[in-house]
N, C-alpha and C. Protein backbone atom coordinates (compact mmCIF):
# COMPACT_ATOMS: atom_id res chain seq x y z
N UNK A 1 0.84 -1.17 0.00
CA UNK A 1 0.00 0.00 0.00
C UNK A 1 0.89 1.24 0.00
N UNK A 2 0.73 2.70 -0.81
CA UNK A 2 1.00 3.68 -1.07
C UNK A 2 0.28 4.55 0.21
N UNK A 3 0.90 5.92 -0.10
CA UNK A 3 0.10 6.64 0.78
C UNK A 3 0.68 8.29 0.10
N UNK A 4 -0.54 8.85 -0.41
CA UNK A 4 -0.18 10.46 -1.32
C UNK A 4 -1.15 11.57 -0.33
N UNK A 5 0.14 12.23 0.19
CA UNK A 5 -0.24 13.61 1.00
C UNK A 5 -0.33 14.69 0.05
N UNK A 6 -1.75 15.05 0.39
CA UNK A 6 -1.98 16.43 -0.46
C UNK A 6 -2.16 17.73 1.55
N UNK A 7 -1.35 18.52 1.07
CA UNK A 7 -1.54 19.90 1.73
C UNK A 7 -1.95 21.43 1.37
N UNK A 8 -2.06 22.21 1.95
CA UNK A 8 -2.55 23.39 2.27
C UNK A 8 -2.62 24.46 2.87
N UNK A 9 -1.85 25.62 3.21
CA UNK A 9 -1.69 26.36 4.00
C UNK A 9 -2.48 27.31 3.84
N UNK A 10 -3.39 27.59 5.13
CA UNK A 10 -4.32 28.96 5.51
C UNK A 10 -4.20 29.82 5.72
N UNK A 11 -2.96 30.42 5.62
CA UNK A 11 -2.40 31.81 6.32
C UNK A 11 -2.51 32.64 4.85
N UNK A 12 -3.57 33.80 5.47
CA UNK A 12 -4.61 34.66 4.83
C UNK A 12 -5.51 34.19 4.37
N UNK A 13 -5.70 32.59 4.42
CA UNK A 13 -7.60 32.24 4.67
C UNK A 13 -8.37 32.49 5.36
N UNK A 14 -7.83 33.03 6.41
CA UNK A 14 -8.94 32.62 7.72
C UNK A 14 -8.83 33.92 8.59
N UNK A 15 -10.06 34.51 8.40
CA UNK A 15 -10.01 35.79 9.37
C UNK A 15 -9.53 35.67 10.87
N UNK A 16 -9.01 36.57 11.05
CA UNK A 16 -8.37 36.94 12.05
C UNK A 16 -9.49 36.62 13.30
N UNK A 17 -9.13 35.79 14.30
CA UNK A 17 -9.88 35.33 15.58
C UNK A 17 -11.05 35.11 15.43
N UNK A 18 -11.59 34.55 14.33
CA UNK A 18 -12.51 33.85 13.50
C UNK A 18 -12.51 32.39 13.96
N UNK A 19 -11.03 32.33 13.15
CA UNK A 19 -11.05 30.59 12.40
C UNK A 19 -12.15 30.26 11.35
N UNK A 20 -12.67 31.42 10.89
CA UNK A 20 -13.92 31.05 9.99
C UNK A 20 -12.60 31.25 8.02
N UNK A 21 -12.87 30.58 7.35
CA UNK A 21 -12.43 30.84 6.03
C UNK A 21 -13.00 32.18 5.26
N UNK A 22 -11.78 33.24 5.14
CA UNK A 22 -12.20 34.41 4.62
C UNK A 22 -12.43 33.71 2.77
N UNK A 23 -11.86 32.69 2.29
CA UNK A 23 -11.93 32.51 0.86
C UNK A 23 -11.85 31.07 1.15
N UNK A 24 -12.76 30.55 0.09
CA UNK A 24 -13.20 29.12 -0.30
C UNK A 24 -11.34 28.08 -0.01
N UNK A 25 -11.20 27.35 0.89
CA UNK A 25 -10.28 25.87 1.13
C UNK A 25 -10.75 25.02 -0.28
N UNK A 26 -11.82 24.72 -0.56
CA UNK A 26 -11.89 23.42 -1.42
C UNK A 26 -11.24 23.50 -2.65
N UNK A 27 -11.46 24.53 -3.03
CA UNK A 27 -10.97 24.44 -4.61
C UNK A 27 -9.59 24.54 -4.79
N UNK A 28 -8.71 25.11 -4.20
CA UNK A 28 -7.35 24.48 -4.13
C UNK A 28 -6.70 23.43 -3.91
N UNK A 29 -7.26 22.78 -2.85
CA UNK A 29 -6.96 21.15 -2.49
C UNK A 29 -7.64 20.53 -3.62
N UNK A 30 -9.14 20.82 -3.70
CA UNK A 30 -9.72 19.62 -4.73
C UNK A 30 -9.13 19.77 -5.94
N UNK A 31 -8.70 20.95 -6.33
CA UNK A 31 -8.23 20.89 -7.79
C UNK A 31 -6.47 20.12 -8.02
N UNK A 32 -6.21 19.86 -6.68
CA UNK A 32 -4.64 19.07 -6.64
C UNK A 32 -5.29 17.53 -6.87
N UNK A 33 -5.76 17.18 -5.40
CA UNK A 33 -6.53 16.18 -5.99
C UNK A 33 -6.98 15.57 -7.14
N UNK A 34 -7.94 16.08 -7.40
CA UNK A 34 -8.72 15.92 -8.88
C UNK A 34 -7.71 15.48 -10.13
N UNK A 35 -6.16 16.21 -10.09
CA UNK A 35 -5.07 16.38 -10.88
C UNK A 35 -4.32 14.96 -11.13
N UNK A 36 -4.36 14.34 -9.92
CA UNK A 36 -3.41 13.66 -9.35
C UNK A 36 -4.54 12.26 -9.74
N UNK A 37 -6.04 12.21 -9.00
CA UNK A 37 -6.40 11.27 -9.62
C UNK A 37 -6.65 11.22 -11.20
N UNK A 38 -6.86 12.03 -11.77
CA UNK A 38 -7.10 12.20 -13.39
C UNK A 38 -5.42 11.65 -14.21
N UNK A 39 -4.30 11.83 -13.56
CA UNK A 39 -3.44 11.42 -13.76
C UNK A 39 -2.61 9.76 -12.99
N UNK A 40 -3.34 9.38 -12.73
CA UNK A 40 -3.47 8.15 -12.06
C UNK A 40 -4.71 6.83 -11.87
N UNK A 41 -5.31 6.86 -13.19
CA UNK A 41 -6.93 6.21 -13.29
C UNK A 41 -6.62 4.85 -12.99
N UNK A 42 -5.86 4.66 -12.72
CA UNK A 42 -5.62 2.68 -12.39
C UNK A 42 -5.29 2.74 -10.86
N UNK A 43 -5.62 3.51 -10.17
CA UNK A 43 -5.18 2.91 -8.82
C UNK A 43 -6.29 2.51 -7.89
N UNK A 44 -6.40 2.29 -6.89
CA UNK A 44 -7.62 1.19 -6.16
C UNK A 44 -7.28 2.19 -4.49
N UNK A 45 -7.79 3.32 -4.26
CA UNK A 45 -8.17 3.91 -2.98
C UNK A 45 -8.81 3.48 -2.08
N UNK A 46 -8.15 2.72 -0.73
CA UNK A 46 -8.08 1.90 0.39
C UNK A 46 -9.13 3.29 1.42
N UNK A 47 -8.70 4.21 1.76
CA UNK A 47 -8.77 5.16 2.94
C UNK A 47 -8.20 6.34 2.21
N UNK A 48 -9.09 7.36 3.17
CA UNK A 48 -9.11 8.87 3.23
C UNK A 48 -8.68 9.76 4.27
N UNK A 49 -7.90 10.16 4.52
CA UNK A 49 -7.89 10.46 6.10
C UNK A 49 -7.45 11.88 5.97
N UNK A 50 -8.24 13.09 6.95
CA UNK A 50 -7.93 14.37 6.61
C UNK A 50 -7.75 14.78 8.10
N UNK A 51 -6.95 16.09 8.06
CA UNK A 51 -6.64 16.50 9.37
C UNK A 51 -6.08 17.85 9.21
N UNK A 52 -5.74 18.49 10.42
CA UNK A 52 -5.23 19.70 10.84
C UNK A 52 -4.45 20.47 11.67
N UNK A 53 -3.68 20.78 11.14
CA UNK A 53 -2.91 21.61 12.39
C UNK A 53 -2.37 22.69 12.81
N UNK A 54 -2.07 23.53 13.64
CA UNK A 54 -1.69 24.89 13.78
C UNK A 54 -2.61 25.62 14.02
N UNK A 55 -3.18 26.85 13.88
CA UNK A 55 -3.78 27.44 13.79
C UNK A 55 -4.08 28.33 15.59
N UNK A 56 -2.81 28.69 15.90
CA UNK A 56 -2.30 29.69 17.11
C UNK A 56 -2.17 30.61 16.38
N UNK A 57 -1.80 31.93 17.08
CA UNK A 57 -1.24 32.92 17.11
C UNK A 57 0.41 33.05 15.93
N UNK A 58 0.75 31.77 16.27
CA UNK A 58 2.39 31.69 16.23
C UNK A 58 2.19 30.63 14.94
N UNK A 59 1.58 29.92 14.31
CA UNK A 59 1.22 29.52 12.71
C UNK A 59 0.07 29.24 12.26
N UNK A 60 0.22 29.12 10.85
CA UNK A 60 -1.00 29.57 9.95
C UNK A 60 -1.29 28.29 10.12
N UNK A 61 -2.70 27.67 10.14
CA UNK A 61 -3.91 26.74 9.92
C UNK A 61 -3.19 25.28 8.78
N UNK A 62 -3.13 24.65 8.81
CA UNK A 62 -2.30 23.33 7.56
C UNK A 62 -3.78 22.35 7.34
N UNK A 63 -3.39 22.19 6.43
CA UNK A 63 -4.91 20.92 6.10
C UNK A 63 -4.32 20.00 5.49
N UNK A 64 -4.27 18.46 6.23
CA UNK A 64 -3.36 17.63 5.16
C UNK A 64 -4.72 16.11 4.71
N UNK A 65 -4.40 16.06 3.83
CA UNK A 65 -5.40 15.02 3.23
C UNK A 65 -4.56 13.71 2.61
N UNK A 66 -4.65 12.75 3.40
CA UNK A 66 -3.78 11.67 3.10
C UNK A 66 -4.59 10.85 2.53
N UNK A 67 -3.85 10.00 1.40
CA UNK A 67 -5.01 8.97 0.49
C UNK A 67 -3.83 7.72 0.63
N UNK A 68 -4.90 6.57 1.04
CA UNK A 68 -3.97 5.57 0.85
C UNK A 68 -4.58 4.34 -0.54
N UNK A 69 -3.45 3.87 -0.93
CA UNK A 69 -3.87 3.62 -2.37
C UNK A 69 -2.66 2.43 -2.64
N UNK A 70 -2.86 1.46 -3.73
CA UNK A 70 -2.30 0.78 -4.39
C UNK A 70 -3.15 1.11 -5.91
């Protein structure tokens, strides 16, 4: 089994003491995504697993989307 990390950094997404998204997250990730499977049509996706981190004072917000795959 494989495993393809797609990421993302939020710093100037996300209003200030919000945490709310000043501009749309999806379409940057999905359009990596989308790239990666359109360039890879033979593979067999096991699991999805998404997560997050940062998002103090002291760093910007990360969104990592791990696909596991053969």
């Amino acid at each position: 089994m494989k495993i393809k990390m797609f990421s993302t950094i939020l710093y100037g997404k996300v209003k200030p003491f919000s945490m709310r998204l000043s501009e749309p997250l999806h379409t940057e990730l999905e359009n990596d995504i989308q790239e990666w499977l359109t360039q890879n049509p033979n593979i067999k996706i096991h699991d999805i697993k998404q997560s997050m981190s940062g998002g103090s004072f002291h760093a910007a917000p990360k969104v990592i989307v791990s696909m596991f795959y053969e």
